[in-house]
N, C-alpha and C. Protein backbone atom coordinates (compact mmCIF):
# COMPACT_ATOMS: atom_id res chain seq x y z
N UNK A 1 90.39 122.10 36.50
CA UNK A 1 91.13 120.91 36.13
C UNK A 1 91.10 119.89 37.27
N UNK A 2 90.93 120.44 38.80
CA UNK A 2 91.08 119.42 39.61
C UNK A 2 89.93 118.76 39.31
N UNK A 3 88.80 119.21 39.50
CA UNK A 3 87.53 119.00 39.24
C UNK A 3 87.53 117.64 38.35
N UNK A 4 88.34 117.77 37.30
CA UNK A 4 88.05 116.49 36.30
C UNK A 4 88.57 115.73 36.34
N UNK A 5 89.66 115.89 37.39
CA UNK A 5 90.88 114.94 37.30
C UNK A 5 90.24 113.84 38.65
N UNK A 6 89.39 114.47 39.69
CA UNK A 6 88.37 113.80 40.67
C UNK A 6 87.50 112.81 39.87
N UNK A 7 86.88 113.69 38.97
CA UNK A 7 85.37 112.99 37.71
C UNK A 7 86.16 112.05 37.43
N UNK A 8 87.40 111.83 36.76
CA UNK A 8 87.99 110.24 36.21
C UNK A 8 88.37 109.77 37.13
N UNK A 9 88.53 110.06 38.35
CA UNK A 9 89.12 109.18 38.71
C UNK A 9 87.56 108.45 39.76
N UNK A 10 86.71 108.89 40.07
CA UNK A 10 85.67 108.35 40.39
C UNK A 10 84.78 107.25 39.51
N UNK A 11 84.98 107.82 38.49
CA UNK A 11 84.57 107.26 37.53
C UNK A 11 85.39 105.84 36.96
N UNK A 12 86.78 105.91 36.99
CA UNK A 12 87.46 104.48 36.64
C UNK A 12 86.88 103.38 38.21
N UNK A 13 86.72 104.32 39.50
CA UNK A 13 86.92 103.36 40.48
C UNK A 13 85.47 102.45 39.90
N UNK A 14 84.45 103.27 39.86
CA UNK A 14 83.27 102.74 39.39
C UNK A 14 83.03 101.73 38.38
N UNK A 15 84.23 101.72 37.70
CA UNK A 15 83.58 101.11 36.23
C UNK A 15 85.05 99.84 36.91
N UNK A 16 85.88 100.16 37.26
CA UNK A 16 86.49 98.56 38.22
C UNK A 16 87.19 98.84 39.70
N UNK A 17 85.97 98.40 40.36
CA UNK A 17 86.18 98.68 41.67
C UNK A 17 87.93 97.69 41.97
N UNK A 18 88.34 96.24 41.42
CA UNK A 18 89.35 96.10 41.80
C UNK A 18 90.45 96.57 41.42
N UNK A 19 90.59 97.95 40.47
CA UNK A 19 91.58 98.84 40.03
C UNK A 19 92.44 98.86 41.28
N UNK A 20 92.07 100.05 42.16
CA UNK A 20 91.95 100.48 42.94
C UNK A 20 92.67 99.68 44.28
N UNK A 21 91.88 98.59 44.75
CA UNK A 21 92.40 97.37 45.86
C UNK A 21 93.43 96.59 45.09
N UNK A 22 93.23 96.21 43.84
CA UNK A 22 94.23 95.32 43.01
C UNK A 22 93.84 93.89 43.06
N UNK A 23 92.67 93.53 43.52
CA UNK A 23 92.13 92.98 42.93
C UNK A 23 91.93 91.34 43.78
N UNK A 24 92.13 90.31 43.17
CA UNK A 24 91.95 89.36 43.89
C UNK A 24 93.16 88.56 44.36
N UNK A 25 94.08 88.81 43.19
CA UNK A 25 95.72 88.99 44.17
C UNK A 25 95.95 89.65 44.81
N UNK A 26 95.60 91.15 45.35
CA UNK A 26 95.93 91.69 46.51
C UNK A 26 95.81 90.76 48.08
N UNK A 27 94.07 90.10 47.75
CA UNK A 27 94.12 88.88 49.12
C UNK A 27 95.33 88.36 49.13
N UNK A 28 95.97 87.28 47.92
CA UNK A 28 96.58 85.96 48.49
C UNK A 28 98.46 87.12 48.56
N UNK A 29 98.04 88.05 48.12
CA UNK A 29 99.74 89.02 48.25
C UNK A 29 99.73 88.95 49.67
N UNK A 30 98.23 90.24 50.40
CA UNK A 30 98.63 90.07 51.74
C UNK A 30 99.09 89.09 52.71
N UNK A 31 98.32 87.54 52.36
CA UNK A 31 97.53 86.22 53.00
C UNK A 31 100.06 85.85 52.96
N UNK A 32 100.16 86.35 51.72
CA UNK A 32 101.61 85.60 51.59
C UNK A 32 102.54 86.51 52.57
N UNK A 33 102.18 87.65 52.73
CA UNK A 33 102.98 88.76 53.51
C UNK A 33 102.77 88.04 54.62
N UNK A 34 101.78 87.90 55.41
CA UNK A 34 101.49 87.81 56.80
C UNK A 34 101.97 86.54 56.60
N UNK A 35 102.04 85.25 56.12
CA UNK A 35 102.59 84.04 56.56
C UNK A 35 104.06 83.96 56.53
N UNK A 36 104.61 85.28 55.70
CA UNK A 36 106.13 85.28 56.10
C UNK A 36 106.44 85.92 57.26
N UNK A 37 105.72 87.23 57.40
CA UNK A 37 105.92 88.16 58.58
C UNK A 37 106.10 86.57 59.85
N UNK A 38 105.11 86.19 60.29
CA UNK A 38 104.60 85.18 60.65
C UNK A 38 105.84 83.63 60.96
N UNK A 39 106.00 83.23 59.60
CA UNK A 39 107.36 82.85 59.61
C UNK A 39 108.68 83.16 60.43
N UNK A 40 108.65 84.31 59.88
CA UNK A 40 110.09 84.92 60.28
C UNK A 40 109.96 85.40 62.14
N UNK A 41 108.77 85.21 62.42
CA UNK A 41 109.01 85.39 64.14
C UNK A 41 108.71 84.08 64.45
N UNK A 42 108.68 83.21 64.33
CA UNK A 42 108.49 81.56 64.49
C UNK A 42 110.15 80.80 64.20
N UNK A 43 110.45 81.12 63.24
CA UNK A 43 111.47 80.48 62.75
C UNK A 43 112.94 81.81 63.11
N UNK A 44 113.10 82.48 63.06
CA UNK A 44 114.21 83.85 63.25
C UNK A 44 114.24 84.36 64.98
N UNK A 45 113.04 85.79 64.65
CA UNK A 45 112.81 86.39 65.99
C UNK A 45 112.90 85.90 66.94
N UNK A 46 111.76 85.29 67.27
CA UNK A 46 111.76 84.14 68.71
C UNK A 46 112.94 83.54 69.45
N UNK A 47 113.32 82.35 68.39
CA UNK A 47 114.96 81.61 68.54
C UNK A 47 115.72 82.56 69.08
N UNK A 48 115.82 83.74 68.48
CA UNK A 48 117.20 84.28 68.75
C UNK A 48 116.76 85.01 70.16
N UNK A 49 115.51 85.61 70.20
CA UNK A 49 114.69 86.48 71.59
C UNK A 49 114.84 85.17 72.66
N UNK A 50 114.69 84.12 72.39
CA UNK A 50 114.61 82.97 73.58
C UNK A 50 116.46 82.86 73.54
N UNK A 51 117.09 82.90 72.84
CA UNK A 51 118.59 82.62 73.14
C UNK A 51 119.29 83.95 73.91
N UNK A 52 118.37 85.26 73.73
CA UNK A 52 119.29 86.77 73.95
C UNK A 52 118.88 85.97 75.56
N UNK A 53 117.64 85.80 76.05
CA UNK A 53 117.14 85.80 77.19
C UNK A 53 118.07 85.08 78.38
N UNK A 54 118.13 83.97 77.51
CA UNK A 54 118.90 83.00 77.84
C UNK A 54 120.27 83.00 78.47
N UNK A 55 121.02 83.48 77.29
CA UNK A 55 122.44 83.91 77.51
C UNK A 55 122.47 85.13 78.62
N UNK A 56 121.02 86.19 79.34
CA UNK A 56 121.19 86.92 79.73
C UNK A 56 121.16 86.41 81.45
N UNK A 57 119.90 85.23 81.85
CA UNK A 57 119.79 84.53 82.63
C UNK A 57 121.08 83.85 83.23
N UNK A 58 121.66 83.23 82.19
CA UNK A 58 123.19 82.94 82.31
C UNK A 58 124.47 83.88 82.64
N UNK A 59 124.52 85.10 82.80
CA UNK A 59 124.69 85.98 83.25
C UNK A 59 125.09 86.24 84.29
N UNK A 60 123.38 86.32 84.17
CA UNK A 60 122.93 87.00 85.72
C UNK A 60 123.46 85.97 86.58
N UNK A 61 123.38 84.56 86.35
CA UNK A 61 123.82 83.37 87.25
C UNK A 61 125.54 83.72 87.71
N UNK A 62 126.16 83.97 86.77
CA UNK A 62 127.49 83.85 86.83
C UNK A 62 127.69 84.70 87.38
N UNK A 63 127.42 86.29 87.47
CA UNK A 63 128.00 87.36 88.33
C UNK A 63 127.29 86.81 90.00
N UNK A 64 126.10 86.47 89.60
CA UNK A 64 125.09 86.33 91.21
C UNK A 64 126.39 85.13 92.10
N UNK A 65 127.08 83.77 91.12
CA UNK A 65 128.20 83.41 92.13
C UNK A 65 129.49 83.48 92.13
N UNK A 66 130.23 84.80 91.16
CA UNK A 66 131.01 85.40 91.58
C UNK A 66 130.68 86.53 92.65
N UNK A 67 129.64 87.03 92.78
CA UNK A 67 129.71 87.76 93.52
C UNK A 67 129.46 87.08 95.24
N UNK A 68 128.61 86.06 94.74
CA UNK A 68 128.38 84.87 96.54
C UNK A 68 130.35 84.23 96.97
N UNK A 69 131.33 84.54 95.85
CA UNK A 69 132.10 83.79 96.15
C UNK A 69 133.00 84.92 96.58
N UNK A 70 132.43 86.14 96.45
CA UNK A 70 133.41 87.08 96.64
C UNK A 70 132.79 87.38 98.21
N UNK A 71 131.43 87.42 98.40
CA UNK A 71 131.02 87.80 99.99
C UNK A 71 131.81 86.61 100.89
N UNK A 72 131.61 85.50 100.61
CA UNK A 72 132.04 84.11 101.19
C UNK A 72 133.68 84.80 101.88
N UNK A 73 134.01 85.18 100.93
CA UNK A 73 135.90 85.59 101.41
C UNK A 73 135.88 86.88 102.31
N UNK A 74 135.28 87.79 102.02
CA UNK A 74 134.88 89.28 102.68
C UNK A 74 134.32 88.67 104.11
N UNK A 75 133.26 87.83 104.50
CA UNK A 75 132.61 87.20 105.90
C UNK A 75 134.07 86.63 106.21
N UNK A 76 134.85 85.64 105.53
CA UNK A 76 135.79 85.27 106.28
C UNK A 76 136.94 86.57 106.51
N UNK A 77 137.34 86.88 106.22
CA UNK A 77 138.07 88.13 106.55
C UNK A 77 137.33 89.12 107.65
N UNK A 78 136.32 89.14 107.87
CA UNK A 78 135.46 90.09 108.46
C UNK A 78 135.22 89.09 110.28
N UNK A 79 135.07 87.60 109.94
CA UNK A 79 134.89 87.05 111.21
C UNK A 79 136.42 87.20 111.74
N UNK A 80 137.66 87.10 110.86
CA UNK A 80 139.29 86.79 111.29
C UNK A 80 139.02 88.20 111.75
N UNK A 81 138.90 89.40 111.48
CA UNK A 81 139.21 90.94 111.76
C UNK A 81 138.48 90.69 113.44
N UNK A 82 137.13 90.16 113.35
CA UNK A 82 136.54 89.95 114.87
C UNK A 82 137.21 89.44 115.61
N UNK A 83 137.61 88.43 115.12
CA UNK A 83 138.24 87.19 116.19
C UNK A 83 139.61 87.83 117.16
N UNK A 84 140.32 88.99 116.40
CA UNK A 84 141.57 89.52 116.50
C UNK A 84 141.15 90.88 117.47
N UNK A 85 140.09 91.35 117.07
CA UNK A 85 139.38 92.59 118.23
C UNK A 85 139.45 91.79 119.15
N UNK A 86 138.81 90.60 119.01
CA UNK A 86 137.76 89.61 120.67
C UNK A 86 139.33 89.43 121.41
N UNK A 87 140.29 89.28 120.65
CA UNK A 87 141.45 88.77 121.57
C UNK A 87 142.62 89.63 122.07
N UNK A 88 142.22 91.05 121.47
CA UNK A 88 143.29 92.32 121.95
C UNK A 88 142.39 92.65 123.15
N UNK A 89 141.07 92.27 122.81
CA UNK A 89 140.25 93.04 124.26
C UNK A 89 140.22 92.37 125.38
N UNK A 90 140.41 90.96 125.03
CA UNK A 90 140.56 90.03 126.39
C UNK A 90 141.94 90.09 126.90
N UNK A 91 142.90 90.47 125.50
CA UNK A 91 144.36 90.61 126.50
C UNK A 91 144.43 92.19 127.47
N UNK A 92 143.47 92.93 126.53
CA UNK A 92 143.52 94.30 127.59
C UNK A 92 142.80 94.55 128.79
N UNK A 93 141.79 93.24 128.77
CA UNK A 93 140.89 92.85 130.05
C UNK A 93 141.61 92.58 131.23
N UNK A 94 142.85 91.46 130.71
CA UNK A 94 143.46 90.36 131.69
C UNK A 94 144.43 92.01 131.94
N UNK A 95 145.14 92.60 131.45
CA UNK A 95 146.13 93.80 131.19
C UNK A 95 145.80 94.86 132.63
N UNK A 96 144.04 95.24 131.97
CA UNK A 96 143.59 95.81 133.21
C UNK A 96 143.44 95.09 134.56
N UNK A 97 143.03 94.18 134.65
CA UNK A 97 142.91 93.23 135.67
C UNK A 97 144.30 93.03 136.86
N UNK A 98 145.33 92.98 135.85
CA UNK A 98 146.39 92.58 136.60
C UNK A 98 146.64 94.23 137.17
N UNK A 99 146.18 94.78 136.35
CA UNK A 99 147.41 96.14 136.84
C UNK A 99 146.24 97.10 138.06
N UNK A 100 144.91 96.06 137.72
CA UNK A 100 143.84 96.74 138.90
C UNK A 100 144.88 96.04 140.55
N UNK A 101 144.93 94.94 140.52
CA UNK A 101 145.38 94.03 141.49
C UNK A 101 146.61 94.53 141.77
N UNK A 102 147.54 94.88 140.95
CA UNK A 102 148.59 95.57 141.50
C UNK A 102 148.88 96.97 142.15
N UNK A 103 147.62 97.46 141.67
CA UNK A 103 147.28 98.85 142.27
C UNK A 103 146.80 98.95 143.96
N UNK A 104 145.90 98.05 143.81
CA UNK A 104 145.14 97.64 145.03
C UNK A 104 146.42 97.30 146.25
N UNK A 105 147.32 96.00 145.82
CA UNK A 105 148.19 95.64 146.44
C UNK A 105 149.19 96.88 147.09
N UNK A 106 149.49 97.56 146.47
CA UNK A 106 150.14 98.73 146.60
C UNK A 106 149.39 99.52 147.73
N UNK A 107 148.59 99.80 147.38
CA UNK A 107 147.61 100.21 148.56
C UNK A 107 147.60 99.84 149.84
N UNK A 108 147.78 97.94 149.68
CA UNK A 108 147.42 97.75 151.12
C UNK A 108 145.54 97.21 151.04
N UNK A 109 145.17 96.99 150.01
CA UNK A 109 144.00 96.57 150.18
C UNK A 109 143.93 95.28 149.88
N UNK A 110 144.55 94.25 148.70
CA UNK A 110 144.21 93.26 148.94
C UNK A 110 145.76 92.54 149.54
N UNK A 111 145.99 91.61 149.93
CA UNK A 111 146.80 90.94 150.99
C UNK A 111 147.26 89.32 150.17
């Protein structure tokens, strides 16, 4: 039975080959598929792929100067934290200094 069910069906392709493809509307079916496919990334896809991009660029901008506005405050806090070392060490400079000179004096070495 398979056998014959092959024989007709070889046999219809033969006797109309556009059975089979469907014929000469199958062209302008596909020709209409692809100019919508086509369409719809021209007019849909794209737009919205150029707007995701977009809005993502925009983003990235906004965290990149919250985050420049957040280092900006961290450097200032970070030079004030220096500035406050630079001036406990110069008072512990002058601190040592005096209490070198008073040592000395005690001594008898400087006059």
């Amino acid at each position: 039975m398979n056998g014959s069910v092959l024989f007709l069906l070889a046999q219809s392709q033969l006797a109309d080959p556009q059975a089979v493809s469907g014929g000469a509307v199958a062209g302008w079916t596909s020709a209409g598929m692809l100019m919508a496919v086509l369409g719809w990334l021209m007019l849909k896809h794209l737009p919205d792929k150029d707007k995701q991009v977009k809005d993502l660029i925009d983003a990235g901008r906004a965290v990149e100067k919250e985050l420049r506005a957040e280092n900006a405050t961290e450097r200032e806090n970070c030079d004030k934290r220096i500035e406050a070392v630079n001036a406990k060490q110069d008072g512990l400079a002058e601190f040592m200094r005096v209490r070198a000179e008073a040592a000395a004096k005690r001594k008898g070495t400087i006059r």
